[in-house]
PDB file of N, CA and C in Angstrom:
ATOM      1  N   UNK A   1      83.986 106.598  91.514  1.00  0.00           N
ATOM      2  CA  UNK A   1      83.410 107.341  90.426  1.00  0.00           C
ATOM      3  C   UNK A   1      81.927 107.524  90.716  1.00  0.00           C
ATOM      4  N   UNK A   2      81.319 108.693  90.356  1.00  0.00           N
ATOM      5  CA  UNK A   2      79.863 108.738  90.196  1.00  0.00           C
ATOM      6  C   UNK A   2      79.508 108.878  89.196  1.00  0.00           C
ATOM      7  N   UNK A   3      78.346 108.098  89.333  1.00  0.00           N
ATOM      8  CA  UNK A   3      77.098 107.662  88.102  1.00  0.00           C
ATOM      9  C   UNK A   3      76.476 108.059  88.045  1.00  0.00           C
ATOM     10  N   UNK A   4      75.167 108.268  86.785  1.00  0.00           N
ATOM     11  CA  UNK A   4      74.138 107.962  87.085  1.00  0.00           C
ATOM     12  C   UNK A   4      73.826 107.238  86.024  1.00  0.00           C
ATOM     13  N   UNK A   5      72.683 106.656  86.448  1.00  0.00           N
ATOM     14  CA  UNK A   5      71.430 106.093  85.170  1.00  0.00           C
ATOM     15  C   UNK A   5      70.614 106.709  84.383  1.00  0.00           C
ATOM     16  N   UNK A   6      71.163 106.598  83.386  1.00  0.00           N
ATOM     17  CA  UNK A   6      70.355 107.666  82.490  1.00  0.00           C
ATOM     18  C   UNK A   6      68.814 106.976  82.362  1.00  0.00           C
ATOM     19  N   UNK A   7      67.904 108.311  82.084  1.00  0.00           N
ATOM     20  CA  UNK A   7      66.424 108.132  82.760  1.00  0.00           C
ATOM     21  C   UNK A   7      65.826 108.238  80.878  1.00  0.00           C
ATOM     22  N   UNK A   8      66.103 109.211  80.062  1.00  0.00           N
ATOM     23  CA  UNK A   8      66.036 109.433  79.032  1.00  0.00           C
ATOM     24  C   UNK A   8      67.111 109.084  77.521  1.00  0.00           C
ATOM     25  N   UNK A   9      66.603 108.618  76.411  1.00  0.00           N
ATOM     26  CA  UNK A   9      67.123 108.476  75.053  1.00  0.00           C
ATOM     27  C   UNK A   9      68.069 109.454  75.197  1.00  0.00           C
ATOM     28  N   UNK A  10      69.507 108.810  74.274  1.00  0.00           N
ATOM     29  CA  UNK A  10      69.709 108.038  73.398  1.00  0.00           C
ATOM     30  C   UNK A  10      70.130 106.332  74.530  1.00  0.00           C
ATOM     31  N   UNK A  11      70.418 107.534  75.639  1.00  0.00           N
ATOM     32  CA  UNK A  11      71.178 106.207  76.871  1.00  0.00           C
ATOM     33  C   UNK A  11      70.134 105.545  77.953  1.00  0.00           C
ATOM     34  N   UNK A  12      68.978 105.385  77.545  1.00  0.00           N
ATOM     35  CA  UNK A  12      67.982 105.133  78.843  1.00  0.00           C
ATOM     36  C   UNK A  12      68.308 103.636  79.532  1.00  0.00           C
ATOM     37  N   UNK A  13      68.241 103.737  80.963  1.00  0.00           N
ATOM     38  CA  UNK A  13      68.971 102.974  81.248  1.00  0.00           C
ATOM     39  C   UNK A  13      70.155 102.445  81.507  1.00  0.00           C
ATOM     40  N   UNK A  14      70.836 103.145  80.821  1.00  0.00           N
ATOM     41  CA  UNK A  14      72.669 103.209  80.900  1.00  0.00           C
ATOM     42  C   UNK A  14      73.627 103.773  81.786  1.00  0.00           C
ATOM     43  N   UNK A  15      74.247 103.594  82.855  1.00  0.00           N
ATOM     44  CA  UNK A  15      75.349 103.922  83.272  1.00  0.00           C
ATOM     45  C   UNK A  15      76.195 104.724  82.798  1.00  0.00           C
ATOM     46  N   UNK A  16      76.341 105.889  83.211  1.00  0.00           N
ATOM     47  CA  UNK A  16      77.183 107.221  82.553  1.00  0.00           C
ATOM     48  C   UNK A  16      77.594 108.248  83.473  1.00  0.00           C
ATOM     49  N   UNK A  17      78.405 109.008  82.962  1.00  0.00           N
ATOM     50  CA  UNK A  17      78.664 110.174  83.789  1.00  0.00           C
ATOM     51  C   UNK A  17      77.674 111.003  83.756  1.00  0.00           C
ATOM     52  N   UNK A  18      77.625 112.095  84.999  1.00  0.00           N
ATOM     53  CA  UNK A  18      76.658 112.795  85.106  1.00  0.00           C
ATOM     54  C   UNK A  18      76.690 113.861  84.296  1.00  0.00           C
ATOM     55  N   UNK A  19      75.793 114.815  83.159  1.00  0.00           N
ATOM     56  CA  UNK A  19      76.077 115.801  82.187  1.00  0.00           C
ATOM     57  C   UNK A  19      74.931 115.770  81.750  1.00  0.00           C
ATOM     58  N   UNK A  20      75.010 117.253  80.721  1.00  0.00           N
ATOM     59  CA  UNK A  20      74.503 117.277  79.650  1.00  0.00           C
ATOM     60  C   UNK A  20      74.549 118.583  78.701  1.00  0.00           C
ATOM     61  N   UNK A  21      73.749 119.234  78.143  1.00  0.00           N
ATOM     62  CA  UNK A  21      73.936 120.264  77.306  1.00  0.00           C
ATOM     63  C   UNK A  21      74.322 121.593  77.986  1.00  0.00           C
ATOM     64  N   UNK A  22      75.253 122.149  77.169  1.00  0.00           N
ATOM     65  CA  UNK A  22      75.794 123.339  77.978  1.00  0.00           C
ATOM     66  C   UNK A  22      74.646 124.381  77.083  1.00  0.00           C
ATOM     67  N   UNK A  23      74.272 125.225  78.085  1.00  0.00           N
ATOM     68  CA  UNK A  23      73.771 126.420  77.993  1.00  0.00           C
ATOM     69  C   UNK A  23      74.186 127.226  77.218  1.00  0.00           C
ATOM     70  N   UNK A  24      73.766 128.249  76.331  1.00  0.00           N
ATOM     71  CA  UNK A  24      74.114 129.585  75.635  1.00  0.00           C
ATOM     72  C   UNK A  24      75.227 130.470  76.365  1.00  0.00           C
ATOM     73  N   UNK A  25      76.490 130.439  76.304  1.00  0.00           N
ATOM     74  CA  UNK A  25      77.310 131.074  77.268  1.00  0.00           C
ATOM     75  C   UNK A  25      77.889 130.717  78.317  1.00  0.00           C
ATOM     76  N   UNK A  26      78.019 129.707  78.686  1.00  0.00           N
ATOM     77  CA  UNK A  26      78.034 129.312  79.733  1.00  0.00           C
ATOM     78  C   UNK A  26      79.537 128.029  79.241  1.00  0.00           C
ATOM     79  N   UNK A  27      80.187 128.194  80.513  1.00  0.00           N
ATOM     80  CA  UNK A  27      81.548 127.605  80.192  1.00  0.00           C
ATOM     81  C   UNK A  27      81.428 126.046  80.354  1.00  0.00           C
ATOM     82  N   UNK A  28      82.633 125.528  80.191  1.00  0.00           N
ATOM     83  CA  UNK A  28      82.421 124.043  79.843  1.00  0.00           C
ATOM     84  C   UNK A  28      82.682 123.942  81.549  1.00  0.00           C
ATOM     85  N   UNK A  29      83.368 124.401  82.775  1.00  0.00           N
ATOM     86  CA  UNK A  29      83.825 124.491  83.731  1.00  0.00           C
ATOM     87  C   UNK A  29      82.240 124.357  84.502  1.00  0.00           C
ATOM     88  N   UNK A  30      81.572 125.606  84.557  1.00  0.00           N
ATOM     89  CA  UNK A  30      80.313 125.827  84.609  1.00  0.00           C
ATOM     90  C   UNK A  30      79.526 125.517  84.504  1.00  0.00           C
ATOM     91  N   UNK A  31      79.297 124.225  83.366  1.00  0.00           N
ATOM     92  CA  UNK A  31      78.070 123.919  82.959  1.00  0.00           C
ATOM     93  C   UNK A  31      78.514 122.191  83.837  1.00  0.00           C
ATOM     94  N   UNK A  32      79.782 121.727  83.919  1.00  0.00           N
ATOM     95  CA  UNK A  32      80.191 120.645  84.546  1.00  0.00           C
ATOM     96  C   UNK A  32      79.521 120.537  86.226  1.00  0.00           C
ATOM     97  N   UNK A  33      79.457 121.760  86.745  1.00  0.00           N
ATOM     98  CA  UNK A  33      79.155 121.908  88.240  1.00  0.00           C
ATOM     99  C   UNK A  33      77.931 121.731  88.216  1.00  0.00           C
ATOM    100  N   UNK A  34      77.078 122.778  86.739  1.00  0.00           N
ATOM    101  CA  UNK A  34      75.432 122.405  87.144  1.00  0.00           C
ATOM    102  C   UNK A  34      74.955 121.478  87.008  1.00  0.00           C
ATOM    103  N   UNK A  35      75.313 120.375  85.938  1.00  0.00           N
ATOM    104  CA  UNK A  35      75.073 119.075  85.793  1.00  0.00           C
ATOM    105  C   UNK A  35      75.405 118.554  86.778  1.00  0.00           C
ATOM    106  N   UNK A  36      76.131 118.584  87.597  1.00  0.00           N
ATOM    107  CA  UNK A  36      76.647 116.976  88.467  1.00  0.00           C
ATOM    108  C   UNK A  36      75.356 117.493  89.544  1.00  0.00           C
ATOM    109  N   UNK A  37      75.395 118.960  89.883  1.00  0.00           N
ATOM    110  CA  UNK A  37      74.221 119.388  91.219  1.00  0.00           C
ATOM    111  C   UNK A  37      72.720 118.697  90.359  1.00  0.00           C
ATOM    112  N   UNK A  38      72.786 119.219  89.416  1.00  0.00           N
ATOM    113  CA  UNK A  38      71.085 118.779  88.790  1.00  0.00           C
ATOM    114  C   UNK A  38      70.877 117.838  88.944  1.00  0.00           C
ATOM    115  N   UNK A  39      71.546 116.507  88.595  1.00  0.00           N
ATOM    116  CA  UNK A  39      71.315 115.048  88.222  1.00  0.00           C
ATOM    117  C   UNK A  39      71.778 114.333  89.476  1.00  0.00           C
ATOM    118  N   UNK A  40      72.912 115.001  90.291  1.00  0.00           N
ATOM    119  CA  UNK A  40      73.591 114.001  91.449  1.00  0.00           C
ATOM    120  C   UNK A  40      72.580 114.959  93.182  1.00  0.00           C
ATOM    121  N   UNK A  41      72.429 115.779  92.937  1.00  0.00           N
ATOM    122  CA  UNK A  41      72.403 116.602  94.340  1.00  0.00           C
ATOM    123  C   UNK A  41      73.842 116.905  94.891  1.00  0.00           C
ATOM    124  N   UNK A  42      74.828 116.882  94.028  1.00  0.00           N
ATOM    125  CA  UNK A  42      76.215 116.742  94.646  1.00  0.00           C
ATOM    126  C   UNK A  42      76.894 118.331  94.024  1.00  0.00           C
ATOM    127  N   UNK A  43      77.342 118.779  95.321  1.00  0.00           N
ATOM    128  CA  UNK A  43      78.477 119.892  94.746  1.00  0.00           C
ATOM    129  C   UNK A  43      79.462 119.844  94.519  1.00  0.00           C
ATOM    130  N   UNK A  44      79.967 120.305  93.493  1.00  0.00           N
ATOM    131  CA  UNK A  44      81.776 119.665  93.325  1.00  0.00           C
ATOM    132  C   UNK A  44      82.430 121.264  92.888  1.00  0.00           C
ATOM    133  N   UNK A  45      83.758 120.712  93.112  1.00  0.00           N
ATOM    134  CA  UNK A  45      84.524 121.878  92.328  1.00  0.00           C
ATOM    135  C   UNK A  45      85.020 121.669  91.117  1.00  0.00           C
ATOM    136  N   UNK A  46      85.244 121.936  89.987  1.00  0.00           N
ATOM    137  CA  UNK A  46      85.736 121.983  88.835  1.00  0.00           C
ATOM    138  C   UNK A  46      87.428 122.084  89.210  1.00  0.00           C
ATOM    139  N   UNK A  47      88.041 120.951  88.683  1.00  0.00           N
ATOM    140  CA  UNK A  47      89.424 120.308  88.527  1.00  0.00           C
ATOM    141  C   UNK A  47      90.212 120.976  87.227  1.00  0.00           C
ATOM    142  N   UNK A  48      89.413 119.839  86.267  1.00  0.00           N
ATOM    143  CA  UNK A  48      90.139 120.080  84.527  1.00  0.00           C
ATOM    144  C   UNK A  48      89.163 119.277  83.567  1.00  0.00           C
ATOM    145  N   UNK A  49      89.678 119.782  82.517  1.00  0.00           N
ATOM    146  CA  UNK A  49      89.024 118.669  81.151  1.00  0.00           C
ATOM    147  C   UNK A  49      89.984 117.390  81.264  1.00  0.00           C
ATOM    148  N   UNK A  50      89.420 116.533  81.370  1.00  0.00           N
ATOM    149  CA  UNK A  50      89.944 115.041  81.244  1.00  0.00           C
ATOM    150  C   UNK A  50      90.155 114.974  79.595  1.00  0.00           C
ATOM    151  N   UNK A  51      88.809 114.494  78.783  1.00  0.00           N
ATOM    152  CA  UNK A  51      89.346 114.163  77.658  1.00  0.00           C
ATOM    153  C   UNK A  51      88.075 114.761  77.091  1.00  0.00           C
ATOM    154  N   UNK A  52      87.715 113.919  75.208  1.00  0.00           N
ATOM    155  CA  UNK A  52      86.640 113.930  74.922  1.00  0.00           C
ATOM    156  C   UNK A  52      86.621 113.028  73.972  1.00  0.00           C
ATOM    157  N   UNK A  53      85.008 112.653  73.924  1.00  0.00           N
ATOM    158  CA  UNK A  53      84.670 111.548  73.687  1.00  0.00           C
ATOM    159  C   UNK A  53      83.400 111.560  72.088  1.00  0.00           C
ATOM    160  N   UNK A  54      83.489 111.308  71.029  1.00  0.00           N
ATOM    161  CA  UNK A  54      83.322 111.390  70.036  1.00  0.00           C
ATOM    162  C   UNK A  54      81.909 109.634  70.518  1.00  0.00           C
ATOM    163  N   UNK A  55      80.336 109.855  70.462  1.00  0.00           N
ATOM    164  CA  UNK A  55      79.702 109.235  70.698  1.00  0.00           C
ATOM    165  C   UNK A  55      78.249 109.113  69.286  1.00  0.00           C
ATOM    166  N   UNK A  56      78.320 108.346  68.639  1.00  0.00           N
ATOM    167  CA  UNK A  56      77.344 108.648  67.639  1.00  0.00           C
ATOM    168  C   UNK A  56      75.811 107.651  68.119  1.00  0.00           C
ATOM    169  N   UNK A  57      74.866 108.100  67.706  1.00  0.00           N
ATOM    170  CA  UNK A  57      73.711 108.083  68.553  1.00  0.00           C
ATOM    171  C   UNK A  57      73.119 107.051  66.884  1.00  0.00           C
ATOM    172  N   UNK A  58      73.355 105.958  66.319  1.00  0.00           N
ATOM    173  CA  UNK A  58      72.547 104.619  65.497  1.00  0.00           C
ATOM    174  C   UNK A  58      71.551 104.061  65.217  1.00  0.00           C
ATOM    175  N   UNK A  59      70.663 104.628  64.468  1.00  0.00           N
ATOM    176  CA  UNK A  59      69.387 103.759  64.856  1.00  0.00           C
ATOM    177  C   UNK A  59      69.812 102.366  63.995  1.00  0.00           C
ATOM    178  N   UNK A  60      68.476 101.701  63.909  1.00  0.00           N
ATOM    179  CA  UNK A  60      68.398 100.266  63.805  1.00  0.00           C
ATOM    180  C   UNK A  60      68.952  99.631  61.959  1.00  0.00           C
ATOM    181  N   UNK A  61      68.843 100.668  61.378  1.00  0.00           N
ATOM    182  CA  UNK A  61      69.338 100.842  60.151  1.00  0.00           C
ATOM    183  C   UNK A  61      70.639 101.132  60.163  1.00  0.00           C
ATOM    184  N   UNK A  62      71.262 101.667  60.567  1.00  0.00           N
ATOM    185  CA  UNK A  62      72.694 101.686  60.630  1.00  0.00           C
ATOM    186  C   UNK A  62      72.928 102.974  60.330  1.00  0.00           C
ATOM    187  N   UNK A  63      72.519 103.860  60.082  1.00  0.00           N
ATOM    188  CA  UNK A  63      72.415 105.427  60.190  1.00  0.00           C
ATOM    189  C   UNK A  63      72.665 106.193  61.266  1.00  0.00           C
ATOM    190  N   UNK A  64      73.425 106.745  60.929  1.00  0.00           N
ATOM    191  CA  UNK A  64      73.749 108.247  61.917  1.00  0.00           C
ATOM    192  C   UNK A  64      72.398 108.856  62.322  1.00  0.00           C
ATOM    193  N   UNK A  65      71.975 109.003  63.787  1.00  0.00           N
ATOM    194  CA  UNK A  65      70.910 110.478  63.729  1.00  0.00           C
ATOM    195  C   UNK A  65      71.090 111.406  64.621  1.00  0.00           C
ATOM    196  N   UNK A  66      72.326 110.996  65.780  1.00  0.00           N
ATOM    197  CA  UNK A  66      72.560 112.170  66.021  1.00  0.00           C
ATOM    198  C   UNK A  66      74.083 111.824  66.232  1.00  0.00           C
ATOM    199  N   UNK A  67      75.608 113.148  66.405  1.00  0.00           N
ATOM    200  CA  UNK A  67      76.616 112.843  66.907  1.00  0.00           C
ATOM    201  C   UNK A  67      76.847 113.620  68.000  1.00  0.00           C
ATOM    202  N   UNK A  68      76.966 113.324  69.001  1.00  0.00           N
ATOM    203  CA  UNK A  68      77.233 114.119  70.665  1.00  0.00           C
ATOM    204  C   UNK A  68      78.982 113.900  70.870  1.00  0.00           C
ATOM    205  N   UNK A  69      78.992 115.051  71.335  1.00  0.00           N
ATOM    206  CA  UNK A  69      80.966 115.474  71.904  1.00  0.00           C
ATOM    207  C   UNK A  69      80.448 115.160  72.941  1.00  0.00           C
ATOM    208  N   UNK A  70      81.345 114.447  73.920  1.00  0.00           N
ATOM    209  CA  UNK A  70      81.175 114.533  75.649  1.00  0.00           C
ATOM    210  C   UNK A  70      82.521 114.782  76.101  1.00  0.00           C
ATOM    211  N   UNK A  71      82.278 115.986  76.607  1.00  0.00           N
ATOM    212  CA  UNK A  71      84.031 116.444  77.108  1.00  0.00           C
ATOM    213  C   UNK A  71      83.586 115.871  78.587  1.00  0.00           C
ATOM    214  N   UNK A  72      84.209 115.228  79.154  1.00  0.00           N
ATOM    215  CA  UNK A  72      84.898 114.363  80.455  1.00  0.00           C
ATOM    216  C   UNK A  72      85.654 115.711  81.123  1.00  0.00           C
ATOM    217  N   UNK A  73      85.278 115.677  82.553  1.00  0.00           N
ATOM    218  CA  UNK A  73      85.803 117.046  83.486  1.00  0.00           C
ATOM    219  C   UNK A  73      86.189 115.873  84.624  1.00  0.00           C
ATOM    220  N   UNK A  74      86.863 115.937  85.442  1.00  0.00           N
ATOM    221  CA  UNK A  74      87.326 115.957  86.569  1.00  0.00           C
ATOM    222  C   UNK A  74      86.752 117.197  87.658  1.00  0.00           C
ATOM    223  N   UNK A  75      85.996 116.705  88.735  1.00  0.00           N
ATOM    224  CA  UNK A  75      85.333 117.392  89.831  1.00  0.00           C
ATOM    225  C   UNK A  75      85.713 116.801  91.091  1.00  0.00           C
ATOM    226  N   UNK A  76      86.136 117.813  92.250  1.00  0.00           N
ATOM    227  CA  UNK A  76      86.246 117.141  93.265  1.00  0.00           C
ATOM    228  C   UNK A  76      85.117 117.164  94.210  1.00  0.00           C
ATOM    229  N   UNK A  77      84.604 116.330  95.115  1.00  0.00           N
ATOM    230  CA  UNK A  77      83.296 115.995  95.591  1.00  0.00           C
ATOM    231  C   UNK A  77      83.870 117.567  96.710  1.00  0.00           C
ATOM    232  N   UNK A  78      82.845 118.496  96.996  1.00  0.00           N
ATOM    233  CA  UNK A  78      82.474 119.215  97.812  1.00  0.00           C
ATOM    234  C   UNK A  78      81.455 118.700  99.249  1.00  0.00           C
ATOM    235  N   UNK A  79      80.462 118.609  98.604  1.00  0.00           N
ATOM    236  CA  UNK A  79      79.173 118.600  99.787  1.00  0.00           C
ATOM    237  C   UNK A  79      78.158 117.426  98.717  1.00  0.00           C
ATOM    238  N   UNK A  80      77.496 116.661  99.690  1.00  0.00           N
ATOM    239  CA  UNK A  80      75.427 116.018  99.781  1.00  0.00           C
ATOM    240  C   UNK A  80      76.326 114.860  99.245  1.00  0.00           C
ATOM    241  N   UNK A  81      75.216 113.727  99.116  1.00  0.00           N
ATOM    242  CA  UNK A  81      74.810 112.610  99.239  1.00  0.00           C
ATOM    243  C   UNK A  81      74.263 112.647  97.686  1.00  0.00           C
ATOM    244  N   UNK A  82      74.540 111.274  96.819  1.00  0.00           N
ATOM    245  CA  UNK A  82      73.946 111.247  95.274  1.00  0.00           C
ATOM    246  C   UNK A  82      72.296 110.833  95.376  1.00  0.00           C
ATOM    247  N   UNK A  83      71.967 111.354  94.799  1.00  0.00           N
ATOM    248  CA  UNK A  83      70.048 111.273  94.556  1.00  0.00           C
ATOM    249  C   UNK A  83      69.756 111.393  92.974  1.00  0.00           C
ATOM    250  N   UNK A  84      69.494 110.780  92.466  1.00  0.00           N
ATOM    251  CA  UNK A  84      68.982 110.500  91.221  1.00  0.00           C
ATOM    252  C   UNK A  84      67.659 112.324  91.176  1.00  0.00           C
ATOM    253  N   UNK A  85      67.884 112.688  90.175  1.00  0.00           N
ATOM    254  CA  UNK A  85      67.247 113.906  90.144  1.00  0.00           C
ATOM    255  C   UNK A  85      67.495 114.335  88.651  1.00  0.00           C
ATOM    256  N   UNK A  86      67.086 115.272  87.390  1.00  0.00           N
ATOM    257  CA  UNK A  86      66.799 115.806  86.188  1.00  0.00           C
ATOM    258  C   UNK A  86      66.936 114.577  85.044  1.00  0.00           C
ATOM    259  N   UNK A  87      67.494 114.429  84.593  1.00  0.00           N
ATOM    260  CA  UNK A  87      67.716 112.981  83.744  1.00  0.00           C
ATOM    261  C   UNK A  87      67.725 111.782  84.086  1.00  0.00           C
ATOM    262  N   UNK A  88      68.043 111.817  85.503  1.00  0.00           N
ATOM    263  CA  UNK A  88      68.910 110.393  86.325  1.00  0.00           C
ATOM    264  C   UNK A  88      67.891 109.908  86.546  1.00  0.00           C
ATOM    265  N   UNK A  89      67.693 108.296  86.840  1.00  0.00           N
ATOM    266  CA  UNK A  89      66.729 107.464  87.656  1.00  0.00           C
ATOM    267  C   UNK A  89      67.406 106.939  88.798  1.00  0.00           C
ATOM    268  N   UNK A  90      69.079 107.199  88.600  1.00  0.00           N
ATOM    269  CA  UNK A  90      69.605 106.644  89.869  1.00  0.00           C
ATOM    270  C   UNK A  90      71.305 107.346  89.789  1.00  0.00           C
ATOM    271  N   UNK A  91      71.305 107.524  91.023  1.00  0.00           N
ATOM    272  CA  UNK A  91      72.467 107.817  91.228  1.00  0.00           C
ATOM    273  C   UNK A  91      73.459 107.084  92.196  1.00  0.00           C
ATOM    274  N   UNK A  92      75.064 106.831  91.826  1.00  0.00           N
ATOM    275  CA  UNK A  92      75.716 106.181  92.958  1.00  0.00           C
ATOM    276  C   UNK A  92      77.123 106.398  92.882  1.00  0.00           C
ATOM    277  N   UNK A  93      77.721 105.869  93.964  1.00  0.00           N
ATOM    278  CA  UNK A  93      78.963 105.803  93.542  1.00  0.00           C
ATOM    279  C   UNK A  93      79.676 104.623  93.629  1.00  0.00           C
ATOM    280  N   UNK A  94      80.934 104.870  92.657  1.00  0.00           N
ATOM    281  CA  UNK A  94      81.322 102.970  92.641  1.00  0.00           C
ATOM    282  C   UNK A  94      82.803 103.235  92.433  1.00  0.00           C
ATOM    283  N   UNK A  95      83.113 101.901  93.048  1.00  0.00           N
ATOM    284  CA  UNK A  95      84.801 102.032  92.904  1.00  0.00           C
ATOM    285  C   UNK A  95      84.975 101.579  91.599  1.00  0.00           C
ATOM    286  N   UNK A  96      86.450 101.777  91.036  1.00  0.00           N
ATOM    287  CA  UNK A  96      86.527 101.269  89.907  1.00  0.00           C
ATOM    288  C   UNK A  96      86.499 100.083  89.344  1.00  0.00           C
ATOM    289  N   UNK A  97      86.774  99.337  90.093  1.00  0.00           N
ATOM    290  CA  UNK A  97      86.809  97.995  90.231  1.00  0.00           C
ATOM    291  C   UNK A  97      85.327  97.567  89.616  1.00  0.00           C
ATOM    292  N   UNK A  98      84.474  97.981  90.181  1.00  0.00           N
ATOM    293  CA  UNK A  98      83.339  97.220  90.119  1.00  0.00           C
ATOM    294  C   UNK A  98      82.656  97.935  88.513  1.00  0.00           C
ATOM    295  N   UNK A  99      83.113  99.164  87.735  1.00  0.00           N
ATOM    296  CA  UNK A  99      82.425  99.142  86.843  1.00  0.00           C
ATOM    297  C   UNK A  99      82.638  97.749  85.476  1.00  0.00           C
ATOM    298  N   UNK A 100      83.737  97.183  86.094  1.00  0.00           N
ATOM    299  CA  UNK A 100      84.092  95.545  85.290  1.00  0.00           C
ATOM    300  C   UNK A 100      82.715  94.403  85.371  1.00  0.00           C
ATOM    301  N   UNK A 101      82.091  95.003  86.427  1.00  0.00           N
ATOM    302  CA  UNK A 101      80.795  93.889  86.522  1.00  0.00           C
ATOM    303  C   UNK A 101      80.057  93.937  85.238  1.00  0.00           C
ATOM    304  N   UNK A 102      80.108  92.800  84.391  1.00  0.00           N
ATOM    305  CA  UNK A 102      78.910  92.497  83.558  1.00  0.00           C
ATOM    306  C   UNK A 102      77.472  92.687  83.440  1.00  0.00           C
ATOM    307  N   UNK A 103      77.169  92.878  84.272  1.00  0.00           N
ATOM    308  CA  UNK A 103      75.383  93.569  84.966  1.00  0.00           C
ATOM    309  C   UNK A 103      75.472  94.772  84.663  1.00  0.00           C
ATOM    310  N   UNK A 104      76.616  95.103  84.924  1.00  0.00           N
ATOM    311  CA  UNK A 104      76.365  96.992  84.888  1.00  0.00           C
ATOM    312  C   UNK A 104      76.271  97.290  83.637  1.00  0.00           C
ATOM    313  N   UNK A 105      76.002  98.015  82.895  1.00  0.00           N
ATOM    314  CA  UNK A 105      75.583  98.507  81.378  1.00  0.00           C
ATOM    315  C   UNK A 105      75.652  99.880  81.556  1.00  0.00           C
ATOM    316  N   UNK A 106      76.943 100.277  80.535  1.00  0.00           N
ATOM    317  CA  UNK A 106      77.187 101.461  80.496  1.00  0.00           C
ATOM    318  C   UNK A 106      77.211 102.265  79.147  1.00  0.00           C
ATOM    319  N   UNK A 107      77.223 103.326  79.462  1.00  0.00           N
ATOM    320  CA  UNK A 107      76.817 104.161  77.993  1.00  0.00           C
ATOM    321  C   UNK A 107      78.418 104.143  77.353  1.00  0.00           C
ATOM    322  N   UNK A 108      78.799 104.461  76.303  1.00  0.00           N
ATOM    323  CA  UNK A 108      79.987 104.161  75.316  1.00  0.00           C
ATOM    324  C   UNK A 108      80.890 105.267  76.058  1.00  0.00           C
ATOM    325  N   UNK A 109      82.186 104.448  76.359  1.00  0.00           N
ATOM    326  CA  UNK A 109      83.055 105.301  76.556  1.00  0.00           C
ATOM    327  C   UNK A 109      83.563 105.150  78.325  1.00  0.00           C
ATOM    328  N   UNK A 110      82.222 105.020  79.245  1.00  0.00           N
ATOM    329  CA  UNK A 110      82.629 104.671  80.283  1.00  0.00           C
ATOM    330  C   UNK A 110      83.791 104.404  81.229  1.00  0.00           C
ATOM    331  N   UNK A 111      84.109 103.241  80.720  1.00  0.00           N
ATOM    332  CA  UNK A 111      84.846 102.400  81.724  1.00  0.00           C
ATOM    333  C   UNK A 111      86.125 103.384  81.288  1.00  0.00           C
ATOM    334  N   UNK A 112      86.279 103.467  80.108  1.00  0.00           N
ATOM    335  CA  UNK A 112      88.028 104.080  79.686  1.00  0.00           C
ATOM    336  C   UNK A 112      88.410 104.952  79.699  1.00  0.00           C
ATOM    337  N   UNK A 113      87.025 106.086  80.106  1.00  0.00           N
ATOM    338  CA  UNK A 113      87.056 107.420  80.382  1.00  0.00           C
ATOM    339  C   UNK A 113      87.497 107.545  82.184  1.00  0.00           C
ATOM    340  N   UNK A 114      87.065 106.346  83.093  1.00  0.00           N
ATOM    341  CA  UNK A 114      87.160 106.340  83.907  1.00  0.00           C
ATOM    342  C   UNK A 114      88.171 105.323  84.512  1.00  0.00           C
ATOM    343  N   UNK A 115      89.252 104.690  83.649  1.00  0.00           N
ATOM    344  CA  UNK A 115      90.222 104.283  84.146  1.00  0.00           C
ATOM    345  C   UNK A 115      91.137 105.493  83.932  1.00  0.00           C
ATOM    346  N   UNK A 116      91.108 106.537  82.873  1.00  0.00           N
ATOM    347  CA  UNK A 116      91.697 107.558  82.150  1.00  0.00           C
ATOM    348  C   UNK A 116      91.688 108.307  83.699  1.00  0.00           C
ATOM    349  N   UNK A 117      90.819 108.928  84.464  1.00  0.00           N
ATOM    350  CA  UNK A 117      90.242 109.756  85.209  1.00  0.00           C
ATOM    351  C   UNK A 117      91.186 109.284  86.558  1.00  0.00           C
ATOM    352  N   UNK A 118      91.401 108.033  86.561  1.00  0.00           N
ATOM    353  CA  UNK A 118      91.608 107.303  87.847  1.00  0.00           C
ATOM    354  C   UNK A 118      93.514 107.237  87.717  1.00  0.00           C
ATOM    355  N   UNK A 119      93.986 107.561  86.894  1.00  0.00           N
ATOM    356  CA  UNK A 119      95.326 107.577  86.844  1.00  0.00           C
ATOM    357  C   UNK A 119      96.198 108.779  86.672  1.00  0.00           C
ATOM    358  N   UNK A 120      95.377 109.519  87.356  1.00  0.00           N
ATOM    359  CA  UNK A 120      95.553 111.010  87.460  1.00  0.00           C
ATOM    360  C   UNK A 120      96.122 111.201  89.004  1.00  0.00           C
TER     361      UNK A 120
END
C-alpha cells in the first residue's frame, strides 16, 4: 500500500492514503490520478471505487467542525519512485502486514480500508 504523511490539519502527522479535494468538474477517476502524482510523484492508472468512508473532523469539545467523504479508489502503480510532495511530509510504501505496527498512526479508516483493498 502507499502512504503518505499528512503534512497539514485535520490529519497532521497521520498516515493516510494519498488524496484530496476534487476540483470543479473533474471526475472522481481523475482527480484520484492527480492526487496520488501531486503528493506521491507516482503515476497510476485508475482501477475502481473501492469504498467510502464517512470521517468527521472533532474538536476538543466534542463538536462537529468539519465532515469529509473519502471515496477509496484502487490505482495500479504505472511509473517513479514515492517522494513526499503537496500535502505529504513523507511518502512510502508498506506491506500490509506492517500497517498493524503500533508506531504507525494512522488517519481513521486506514487499516480497514486497506485490508478491504487487499482482498480484491
Amino acid at each position: 500500500m502507499l502512504l503518505v504523511r499528512r503534512a497539514n490539519p485535520p490529519d497532521v502527522g497521520l498516515w493516510g492514503f494519498p488524496g484530496g479535494k476534487i476540483d470543479l468538474g473533474e471526475t472522481i477517476e481523475a482527480a484520484a490520478v492527480r492526487e496520488l502524482r501531486e503528493e506521491t510523484g507516482i503515476t497510476g492508472e485508475f482501477v475502481r471505487v473501492l469504498t467510502a468512508v464517512d470521517a468527521f473532523d472533532i474538536n476538543g469539545d466534542g463538536h462537529l467542525r468539519q465532515h469529509f467523504i473519502l471515496i477509496a479508489v484502487v490505482c495500479h502503480w504505472v511509473s517513479g519512485e514515492p517522494v513526499a510532495g503537496d500535502d505529504a511530509s513523507d511518502a512510502r510504501w508498506f506491506d500490509l502486514d506492517e500497517l498493524n505496527n503500533a508506531a504507525l498512526v494512522m488517519s481513521f479508516g486506514v487499516v480497514d480500508v486497506a485490508r478491504q483493498a487487499a482482498r480484491l
